[in-house]
Protein backbone atom coordinates (compact mmCIF):
# COMPACT_ATOMS: atom_id res chain seq x y z
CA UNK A 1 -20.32 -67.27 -1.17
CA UNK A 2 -22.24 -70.46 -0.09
CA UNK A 3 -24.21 -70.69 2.90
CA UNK A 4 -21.73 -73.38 3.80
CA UNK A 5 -18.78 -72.14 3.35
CA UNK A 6 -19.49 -68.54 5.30
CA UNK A 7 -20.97 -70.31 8.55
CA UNK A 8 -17.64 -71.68 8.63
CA UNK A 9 -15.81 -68.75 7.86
CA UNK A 10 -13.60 -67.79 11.47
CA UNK A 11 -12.78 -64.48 10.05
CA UNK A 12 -16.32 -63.26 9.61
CA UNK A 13 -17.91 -64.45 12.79
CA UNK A 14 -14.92 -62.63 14.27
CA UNK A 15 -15.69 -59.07 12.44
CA UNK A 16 -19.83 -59.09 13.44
CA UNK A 17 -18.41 -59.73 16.74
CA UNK A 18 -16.29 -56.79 16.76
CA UNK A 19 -19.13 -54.80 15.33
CA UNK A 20 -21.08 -55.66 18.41
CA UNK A 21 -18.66 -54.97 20.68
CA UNK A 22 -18.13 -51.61 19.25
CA UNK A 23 -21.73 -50.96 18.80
CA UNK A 24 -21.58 -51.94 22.95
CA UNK A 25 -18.82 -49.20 23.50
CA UNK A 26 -20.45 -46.74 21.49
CA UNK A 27 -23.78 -47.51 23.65
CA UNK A 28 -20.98 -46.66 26.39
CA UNK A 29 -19.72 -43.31 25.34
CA UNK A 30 -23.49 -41.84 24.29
CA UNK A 31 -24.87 -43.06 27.39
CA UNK A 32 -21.97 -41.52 29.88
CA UNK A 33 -21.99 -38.33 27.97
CA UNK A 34 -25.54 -38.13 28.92
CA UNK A 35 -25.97 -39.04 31.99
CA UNK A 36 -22.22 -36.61 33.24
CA UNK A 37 -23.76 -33.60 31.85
CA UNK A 38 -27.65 -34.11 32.66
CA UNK A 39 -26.56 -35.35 36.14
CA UNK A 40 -27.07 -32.70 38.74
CA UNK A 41 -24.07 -31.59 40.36
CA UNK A 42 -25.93 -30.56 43.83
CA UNK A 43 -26.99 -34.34 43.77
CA UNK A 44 -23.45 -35.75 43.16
CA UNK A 45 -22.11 -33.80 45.88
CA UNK A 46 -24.79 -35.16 48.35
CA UNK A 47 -24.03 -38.64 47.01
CA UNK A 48 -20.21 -38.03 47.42
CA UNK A 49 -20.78 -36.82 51.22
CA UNK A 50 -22.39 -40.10 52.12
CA UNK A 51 -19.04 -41.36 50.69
CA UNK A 52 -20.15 -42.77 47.20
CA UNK A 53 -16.68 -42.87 45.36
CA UNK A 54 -18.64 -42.89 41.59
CA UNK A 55 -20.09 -39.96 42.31
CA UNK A 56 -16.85 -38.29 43.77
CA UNK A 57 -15.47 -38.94 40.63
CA UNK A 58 -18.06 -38.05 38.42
CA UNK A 59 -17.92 -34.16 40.26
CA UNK A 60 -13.92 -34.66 39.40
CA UNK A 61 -13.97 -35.40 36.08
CA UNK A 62 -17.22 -32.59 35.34
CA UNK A 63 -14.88 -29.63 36.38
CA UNK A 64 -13.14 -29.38 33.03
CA UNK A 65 -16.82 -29.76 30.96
CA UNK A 66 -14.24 -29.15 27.71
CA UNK A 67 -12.03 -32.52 28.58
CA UNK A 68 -14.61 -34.51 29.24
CA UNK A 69 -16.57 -33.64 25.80
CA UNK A 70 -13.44 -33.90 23.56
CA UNK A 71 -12.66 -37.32 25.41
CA UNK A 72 -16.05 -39.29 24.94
CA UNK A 73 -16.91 -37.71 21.66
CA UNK A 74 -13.05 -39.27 20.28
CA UNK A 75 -14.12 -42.46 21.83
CA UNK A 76 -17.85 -42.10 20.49
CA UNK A 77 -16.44 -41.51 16.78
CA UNK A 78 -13.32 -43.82 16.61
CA UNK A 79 -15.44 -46.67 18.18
CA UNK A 80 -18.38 -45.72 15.24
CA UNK A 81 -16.14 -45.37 11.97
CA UNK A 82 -14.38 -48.83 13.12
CA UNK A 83 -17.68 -50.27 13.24
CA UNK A 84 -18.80 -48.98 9.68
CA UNK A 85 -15.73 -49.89 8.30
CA UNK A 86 -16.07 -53.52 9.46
CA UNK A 87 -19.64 -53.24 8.70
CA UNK A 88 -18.88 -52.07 5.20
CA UNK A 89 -15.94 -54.63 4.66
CA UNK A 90 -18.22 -58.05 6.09
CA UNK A 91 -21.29 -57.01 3.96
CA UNK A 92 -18.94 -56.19 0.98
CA UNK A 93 -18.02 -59.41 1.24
CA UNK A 94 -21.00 -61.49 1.54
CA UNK A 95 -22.87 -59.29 -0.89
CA UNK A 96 -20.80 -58.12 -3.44
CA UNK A 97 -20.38 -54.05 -4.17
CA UNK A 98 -24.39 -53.71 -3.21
CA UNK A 99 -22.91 -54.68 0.32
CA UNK A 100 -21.80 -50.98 0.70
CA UNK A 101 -25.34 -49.45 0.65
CA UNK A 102 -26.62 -52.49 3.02
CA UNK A 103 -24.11 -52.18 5.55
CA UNK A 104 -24.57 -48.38 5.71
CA UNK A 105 -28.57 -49.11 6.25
CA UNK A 106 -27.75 -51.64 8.54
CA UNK A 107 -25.55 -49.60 10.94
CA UNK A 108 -27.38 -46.31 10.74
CA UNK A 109 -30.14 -48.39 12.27
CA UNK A 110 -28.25 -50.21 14.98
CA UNK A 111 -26.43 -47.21 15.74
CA UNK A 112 -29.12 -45.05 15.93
CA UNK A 113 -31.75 -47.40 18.19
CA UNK A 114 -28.91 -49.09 20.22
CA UNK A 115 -26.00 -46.73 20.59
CA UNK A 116 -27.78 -43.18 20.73
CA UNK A 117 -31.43 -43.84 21.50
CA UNK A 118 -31.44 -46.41 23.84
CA UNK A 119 -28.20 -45.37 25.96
CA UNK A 120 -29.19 -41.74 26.11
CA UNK A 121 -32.78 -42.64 27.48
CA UNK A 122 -31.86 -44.75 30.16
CA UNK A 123 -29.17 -42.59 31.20
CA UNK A 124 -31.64 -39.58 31.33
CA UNK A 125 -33.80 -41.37 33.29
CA UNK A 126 -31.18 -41.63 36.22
CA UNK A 127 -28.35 -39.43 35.09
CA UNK A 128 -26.45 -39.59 38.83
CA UNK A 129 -27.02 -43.23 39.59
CA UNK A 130 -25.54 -43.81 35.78
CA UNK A 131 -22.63 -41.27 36.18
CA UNK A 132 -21.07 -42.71 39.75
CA UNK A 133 -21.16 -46.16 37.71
CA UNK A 134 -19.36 -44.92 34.80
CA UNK A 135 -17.01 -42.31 36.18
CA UNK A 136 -14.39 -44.43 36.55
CA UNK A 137 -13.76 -45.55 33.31
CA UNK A 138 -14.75 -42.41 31.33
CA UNK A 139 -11.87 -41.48 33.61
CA UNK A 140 -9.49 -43.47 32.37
CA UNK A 141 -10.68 -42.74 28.97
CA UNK A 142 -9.67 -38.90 29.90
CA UNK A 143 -6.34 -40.35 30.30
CA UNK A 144 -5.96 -42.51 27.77
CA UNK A 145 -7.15 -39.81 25.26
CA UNK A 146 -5.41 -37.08 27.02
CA UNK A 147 -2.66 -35.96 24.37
CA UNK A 148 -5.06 -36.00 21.11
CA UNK A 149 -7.78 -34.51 22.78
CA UNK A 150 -5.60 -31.37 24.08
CA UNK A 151 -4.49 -30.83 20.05
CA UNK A 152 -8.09 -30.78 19.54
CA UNK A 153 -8.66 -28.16 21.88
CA UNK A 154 -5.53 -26.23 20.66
CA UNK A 155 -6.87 -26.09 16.90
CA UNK A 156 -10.45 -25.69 17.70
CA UNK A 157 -9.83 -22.58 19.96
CA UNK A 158 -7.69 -21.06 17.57
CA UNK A 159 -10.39 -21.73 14.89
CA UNK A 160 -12.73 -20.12 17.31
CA UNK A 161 -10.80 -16.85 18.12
CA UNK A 162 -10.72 -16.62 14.14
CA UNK A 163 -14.50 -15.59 14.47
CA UNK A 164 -13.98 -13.65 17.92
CA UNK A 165 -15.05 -16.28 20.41
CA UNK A 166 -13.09 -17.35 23.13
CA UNK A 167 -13.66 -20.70 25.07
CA UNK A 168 -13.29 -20.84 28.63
CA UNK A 169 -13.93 -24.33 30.15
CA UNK A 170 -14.02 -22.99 33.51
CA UNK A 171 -17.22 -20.93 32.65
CA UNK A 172 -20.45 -22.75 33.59
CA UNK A 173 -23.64 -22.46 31.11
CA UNK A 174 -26.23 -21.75 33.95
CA UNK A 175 -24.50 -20.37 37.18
CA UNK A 176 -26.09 -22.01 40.36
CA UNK A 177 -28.03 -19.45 41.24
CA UNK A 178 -29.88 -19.86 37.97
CA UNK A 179 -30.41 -23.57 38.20
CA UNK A 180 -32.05 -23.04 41.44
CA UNK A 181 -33.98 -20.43 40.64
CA UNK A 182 -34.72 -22.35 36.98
CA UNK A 183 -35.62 -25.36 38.99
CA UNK A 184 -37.98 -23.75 41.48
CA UNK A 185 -39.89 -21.96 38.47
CA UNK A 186 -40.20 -25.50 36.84
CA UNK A 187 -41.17 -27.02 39.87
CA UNK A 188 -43.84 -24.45 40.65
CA UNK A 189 -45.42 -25.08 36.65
CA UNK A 190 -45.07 -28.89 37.78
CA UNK A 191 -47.29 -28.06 40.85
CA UNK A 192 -44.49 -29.61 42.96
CA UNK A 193 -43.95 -25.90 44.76
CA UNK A 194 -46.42 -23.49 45.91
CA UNK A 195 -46.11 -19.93 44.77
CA UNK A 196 -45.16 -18.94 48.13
CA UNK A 197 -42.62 -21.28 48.77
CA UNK A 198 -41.08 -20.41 45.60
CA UNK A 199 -41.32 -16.72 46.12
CA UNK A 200 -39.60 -16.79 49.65
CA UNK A 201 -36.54 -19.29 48.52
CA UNK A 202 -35.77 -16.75 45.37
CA UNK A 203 -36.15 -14.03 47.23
CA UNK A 204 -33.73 -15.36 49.99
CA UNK A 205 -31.30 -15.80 47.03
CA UNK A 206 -31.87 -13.03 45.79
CA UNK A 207 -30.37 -10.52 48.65
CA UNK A 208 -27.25 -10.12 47.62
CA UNK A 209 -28.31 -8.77 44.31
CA UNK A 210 -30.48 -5.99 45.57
CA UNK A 211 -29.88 -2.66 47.83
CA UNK A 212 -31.21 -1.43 50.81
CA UNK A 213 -32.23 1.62 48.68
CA UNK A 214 -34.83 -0.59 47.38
CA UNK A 215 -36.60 -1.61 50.83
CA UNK A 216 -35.98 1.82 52.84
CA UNK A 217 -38.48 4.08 53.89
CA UNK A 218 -37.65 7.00 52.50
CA UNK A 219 -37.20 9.81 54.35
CA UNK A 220 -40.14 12.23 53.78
CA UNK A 221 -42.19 9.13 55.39
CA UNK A 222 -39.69 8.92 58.50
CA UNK A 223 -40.86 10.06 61.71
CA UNK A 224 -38.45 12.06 64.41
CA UNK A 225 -37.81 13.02 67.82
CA UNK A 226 -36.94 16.95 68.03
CA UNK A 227 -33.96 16.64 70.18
CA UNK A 228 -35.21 20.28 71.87
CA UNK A 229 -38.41 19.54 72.13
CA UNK A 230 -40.34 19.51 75.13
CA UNK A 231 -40.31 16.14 77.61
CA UNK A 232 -43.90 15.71 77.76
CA UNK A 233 -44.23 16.03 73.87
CA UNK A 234 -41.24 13.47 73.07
CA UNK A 235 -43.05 11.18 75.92
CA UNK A 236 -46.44 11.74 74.14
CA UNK A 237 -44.83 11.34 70.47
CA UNK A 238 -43.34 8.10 71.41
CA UNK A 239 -46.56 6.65 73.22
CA UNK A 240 -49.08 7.57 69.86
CA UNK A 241 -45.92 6.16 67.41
CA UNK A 242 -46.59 2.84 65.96
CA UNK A 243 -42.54 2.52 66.00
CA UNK A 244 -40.47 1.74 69.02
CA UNK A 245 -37.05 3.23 67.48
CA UNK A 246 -36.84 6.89 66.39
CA UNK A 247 -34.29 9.03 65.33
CA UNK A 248 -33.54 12.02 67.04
CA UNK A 249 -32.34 15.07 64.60
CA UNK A 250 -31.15 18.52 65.98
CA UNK A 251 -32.10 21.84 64.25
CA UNK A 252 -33.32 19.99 61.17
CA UNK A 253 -34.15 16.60 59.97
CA UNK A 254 -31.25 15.99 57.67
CA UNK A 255 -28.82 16.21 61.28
CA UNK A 256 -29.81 13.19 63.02
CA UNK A 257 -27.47 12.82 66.45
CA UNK A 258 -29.15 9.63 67.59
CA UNK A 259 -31.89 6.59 68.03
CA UNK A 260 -33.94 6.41 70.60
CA UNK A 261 -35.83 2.97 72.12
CA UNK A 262 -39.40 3.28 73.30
CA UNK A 263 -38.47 1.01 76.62
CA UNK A 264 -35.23 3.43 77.55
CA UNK A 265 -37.70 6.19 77.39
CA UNK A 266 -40.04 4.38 79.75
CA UNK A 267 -36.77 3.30 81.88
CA UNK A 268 -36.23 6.97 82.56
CA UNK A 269 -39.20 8.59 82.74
CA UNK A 270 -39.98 5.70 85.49
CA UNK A 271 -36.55 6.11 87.71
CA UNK A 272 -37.26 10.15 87.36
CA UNK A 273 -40.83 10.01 88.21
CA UNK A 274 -40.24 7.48 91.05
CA UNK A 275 -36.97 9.49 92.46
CA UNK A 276 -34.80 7.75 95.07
CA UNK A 277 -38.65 7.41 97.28
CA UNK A 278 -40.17 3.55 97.34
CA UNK A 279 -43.68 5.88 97.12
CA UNK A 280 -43.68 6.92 93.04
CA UNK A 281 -44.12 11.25 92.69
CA UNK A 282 -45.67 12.47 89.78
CA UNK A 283 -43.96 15.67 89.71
CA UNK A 284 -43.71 17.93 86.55
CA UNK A 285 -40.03 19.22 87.99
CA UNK A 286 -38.68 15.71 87.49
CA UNK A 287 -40.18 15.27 84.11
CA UNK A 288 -38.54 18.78 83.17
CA UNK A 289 -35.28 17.13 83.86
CA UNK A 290 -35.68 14.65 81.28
CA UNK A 291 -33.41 15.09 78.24
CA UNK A 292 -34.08 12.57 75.64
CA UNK A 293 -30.49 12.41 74.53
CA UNK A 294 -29.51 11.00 77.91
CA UNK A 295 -31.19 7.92 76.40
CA UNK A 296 -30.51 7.83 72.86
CA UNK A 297 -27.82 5.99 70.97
CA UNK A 298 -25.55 6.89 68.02
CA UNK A 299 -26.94 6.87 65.25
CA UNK A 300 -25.36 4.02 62.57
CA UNK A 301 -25.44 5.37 59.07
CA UNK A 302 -25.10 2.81 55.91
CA UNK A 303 -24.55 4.00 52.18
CA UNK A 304 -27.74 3.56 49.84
CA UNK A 305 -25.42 0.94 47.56
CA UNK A 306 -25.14 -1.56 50.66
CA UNK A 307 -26.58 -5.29 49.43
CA UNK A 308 -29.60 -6.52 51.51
CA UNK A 309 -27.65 -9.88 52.42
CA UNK A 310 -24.76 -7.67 53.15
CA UNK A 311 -26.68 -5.62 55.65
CA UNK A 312 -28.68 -8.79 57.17
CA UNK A 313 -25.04 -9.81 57.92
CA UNK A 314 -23.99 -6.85 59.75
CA UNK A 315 -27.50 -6.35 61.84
CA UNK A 316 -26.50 -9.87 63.13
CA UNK A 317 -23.32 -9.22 64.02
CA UNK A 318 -23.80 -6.14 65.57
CA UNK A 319 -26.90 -7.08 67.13
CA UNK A 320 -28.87 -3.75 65.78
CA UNK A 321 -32.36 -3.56 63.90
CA UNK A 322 -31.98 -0.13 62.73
CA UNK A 323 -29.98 1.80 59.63
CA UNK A 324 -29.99 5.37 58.59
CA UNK A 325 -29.25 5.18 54.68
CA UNK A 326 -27.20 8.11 53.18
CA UNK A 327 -26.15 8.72 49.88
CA UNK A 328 -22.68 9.16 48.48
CA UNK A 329 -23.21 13.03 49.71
CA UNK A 330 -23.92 11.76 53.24
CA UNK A 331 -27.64 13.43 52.87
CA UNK A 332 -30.15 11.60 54.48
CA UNK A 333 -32.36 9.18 51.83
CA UNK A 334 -34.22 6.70 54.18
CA UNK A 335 -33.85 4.16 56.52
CA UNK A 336 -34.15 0.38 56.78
CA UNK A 337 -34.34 -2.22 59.62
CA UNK A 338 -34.26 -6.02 60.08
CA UNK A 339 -37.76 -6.53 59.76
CA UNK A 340 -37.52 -4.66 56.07
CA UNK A 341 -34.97 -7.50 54.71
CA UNK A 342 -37.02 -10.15 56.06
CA UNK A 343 -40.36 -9.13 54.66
CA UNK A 344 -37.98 -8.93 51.65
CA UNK A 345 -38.53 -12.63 51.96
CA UNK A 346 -41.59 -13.72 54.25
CA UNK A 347 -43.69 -11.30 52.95
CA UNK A 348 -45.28 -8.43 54.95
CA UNK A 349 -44.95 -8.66 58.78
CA UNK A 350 -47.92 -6.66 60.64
CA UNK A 351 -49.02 -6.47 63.89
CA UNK A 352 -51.44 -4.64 65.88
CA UNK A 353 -49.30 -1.70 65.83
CA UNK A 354 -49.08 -1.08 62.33
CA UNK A 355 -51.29 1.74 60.75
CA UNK A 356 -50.95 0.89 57.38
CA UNK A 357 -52.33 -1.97 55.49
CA UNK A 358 -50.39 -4.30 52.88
CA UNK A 359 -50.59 -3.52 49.80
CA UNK A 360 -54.25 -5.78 48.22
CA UNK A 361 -54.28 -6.94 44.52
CA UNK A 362 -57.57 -7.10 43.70
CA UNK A 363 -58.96 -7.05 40.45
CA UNK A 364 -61.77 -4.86 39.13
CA UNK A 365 -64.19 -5.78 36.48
CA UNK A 366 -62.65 -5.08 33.97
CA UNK A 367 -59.59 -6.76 34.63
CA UNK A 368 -57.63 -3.98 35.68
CA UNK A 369 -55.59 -3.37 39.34
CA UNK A 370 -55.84 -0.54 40.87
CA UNK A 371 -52.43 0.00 43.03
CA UNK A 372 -51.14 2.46 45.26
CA UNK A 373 -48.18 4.45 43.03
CA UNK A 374 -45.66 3.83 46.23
CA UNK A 375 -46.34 0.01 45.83
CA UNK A 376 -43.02 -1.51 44.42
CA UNK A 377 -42.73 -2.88 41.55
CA UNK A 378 -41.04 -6.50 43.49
CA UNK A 379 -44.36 -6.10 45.68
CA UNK A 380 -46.28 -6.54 41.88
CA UNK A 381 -44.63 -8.95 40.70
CA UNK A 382 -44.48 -10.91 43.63
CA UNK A 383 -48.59 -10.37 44.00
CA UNK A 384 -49.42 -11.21 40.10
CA UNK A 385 -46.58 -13.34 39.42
CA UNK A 386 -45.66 -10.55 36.99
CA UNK A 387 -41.67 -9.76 35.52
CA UNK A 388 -42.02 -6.01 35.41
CA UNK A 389 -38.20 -4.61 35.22
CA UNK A 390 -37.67 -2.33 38.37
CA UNK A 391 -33.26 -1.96 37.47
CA UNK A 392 -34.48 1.86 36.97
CA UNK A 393 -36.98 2.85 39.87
CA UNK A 394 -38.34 0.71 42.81
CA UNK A 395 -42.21 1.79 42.75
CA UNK A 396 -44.72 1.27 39.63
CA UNK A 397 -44.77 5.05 40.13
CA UNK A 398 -40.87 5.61 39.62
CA UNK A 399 -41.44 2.92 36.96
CA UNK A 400 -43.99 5.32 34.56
CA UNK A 401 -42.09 8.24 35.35
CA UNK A 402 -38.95 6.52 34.01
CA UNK A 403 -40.22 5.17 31.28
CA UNK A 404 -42.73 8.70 30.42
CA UNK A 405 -39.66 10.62 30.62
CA UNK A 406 -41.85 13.00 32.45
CA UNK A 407 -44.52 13.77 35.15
CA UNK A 408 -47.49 12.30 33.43
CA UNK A 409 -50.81 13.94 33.84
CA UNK A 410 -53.67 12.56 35.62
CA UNK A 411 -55.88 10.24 33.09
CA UNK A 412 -52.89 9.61 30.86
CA UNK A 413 -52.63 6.45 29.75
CA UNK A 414 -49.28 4.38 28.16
CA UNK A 415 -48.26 1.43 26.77
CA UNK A 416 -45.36 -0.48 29.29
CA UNK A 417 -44.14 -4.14 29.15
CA UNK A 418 -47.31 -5.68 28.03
CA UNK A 419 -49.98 -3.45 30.15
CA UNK A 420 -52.31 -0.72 29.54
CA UNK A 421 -51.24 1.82 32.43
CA UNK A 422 -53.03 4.32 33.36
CA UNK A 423 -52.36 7.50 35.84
CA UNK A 424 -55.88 7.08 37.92
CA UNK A 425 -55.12 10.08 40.88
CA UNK A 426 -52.04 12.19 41.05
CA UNK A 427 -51.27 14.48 44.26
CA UNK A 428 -48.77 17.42 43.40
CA UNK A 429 -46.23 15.77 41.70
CA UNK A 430 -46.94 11.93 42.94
CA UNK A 431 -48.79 9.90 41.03
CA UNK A 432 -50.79 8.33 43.99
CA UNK A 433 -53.07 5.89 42.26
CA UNK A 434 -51.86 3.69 38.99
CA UNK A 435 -54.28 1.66 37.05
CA UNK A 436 -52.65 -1.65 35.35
CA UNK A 437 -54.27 -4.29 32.74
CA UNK A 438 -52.38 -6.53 30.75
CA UNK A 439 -53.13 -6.14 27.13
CA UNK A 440 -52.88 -10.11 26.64
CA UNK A 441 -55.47 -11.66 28.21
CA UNK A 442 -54.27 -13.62 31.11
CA UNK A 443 -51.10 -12.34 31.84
CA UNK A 444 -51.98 -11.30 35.33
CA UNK A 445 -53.84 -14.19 36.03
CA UNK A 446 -51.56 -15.95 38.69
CA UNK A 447 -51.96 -14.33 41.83
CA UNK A 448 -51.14 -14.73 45.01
């Protein structure tokens, strides 16, 4: 054809101009898809509060993930194979039957750098801003190619189920639990979020997924009031205690009747010492009078299974800081207060009272940590930045008794989840002292 004759040509200035606005709506689809699936839906809903209608819609149209695929991917192809066609049928016609092999050249490149690359990468770089602005017209798209896109989903879940896999487009890929947690542990690589921070935001999260069996103090390490024992003894117990609540058992430990308060003691040993008299009498009569049940409260038992954020919960509502734990028998296993599910998050709480020291991560020349075996294994991790499992036992202790199978020996040594462990000092039948050093260099080298 001569150059003279195709400048003039209507028809073929109208078919590149169709290509381009194809190649334009393909831009469109590859760009939307992007940015309505990268976009975060936490930020959408914060934009939709401060009543952004885009991003309203873009949280609408996002529920049914399935829809919204099948709908821009029909509009992504149909707009892409009418564009090679015309493509194919304008360069066909200008160059003969080597216009087939052009034209496919041709749009493979302007396809590729103008309706994939270049869409996607803006889009990505502000996926929410981009999603409000196109909501409303992949909506309508939805709509449009409503009826073809539910056959697709028809025949490609019954093509699925042929292999055993059934589509739900109500499930979510990541639950939002795991993008938070995901995005704090990317943040904290970033340097955006201190260990710390991270640590007490997962941990917060993470309540509802642990027990209060994992935070007691169990119950060989619980201290008690003898409800028959003498008054000057429970007064002197309480006064050298560390604690200010105390359970009170009865004939043996595993029969606890009640909780006592260190102040109601000192309420009533002060209105029997001082009698009815404005002058105050130190008389051993009154204090024989004293009977420490007088004071105490009922006890308020909790099964072992209870969640931590469920038990938070209930200390708030019932304005109490103090559980007895029992297992499905009803024996006595431990108990746990308020302060225990908040250090589950804070970190340890001490004060002047306490006599015993956090648990300190220090490593010896070689490498190696030497930890106490009643340290748990969340306390480790937490410390080293570590992933040891503890689904199976709550101390590193529990944790090489689990996985030994047996009551190791002291000087015993065993290979666990990427550390050299070794049984440093055993007492009886508790390994008291653990020695850990990861056999890759560097795996412990995060600490807090």
């Amino acid at each position: 054809m001569e150059t003279a004759s195709w400048l003039s040509d209507t028809a073929l200035w109208v078919t590149a101009a169709g290509i381009l606005v194809l190649l334009f709506l393909s831009a469109f689809f590859s760009g939307s898809e992007t940015a309505l699936t990268a976009a975060s839906r936490g930020k959408l809903h914060a934009k939709a509060d401060r009543g952004e209608k885009g991003a309203r819609t873009a949280l609408d149209i996002t529920e049914d993930s399935e829809r919204l695929i099948g709908a821009v991917l029909l509009g992504n192809n149909l707009v892409n194979i009418f564009a090679a066609s015309l493509a194919t049928a304008l360069f066909t016609r200008l160059f003969g039957e080597s216009g087939v092999a052009l034209a496919t050249l041709v749009m493979t490149l302007l396809v590729l750098v103008f309706a994939e690359v270049l869409p996607k990468t803006y889009a990505i770089s502000n996926p929410e801003a981009t999603a409000g602005r196109v909501a409303p017209v992949i909506r309508l798209a939805i709509m449009v190619f409503s009826p073809v896109v539910g056959a697709v989903r028809v025949i490609v879940n019954g093509l699925l189920r042929l292999f055993g896999v059934r589509a739900d487009p109500n499930d979510r890929v990541l639950s939002v639990h795991e993008e938070i947690v995901g995005t704090l542990s990317l943040g904290h690589q970033e340097g955006a979020l201190e260990k710390d921070d991270r640590d007490r935001i997962i941990a917060a999260l993470d309540l509802k997924n642990r027990t209060v069996d994992e935070v007691m103090l169990h119950r060989s390490s619980i201290e008690m009031i003898d409800a028959e024992a003498a008054p000057d003894a429970i007064l002197e117990q309480c006064l050298a205690s560390s604690h200010t609540r105390l359970p009170v058992f009865r004939e043996n430990p595993e029969n606890i009747v009640g909780v006592v308060h260190a102040r109601e003691i000192l309420h009533a040993v002060y209105r029997m010492v001082r009698g009815s008299d404005t002058t105050p009498r130190l008389e051993a009569a009154r204090m024989a009078e004293f009977r420490v049940m007088d004071v105490a409260t009922p006890p308020y038992f909790i099964p072992e299974t209870t969640s931590l954020d469920d038990q938070l919960r209930e200390f708030l509502r019932r304005r109490s800081h103090f559980a007895l734990v029992v297992d499905e028998y009803g024996a006595l296993q431990g108990l746990v207060t308020l302060e225990d599910i908040i250090e589950e998050i804070v970190g340890d709480i001490s004060d002047e009272r306490d006599t015993q020291a956090p648990p300190v991560f220090e490593a010896e020349a070689d490498g190696s940590y030497l930890v106490d075996g009643a340290t748990t294994i969340r306390d480790i991790n937490r410390a080293l930045d570590l992933s040891l499992p503890d689904e199976e036992a709550n101390t590193i202790a529990g944790l090489v008794i689990h996985e030994a199978q047996m009551i190791p020996n002291e000087g015993q040594v065993f290979n666990l989840f990427g550390f050299r462990v070794e049984v440093a000092e055993k007492q009886a039948n508790r390994l008291s002292l653990i020695r850990l050093r990861a056999l890759v260099p560097g795996a412990a080298e995060d600490q807090a």
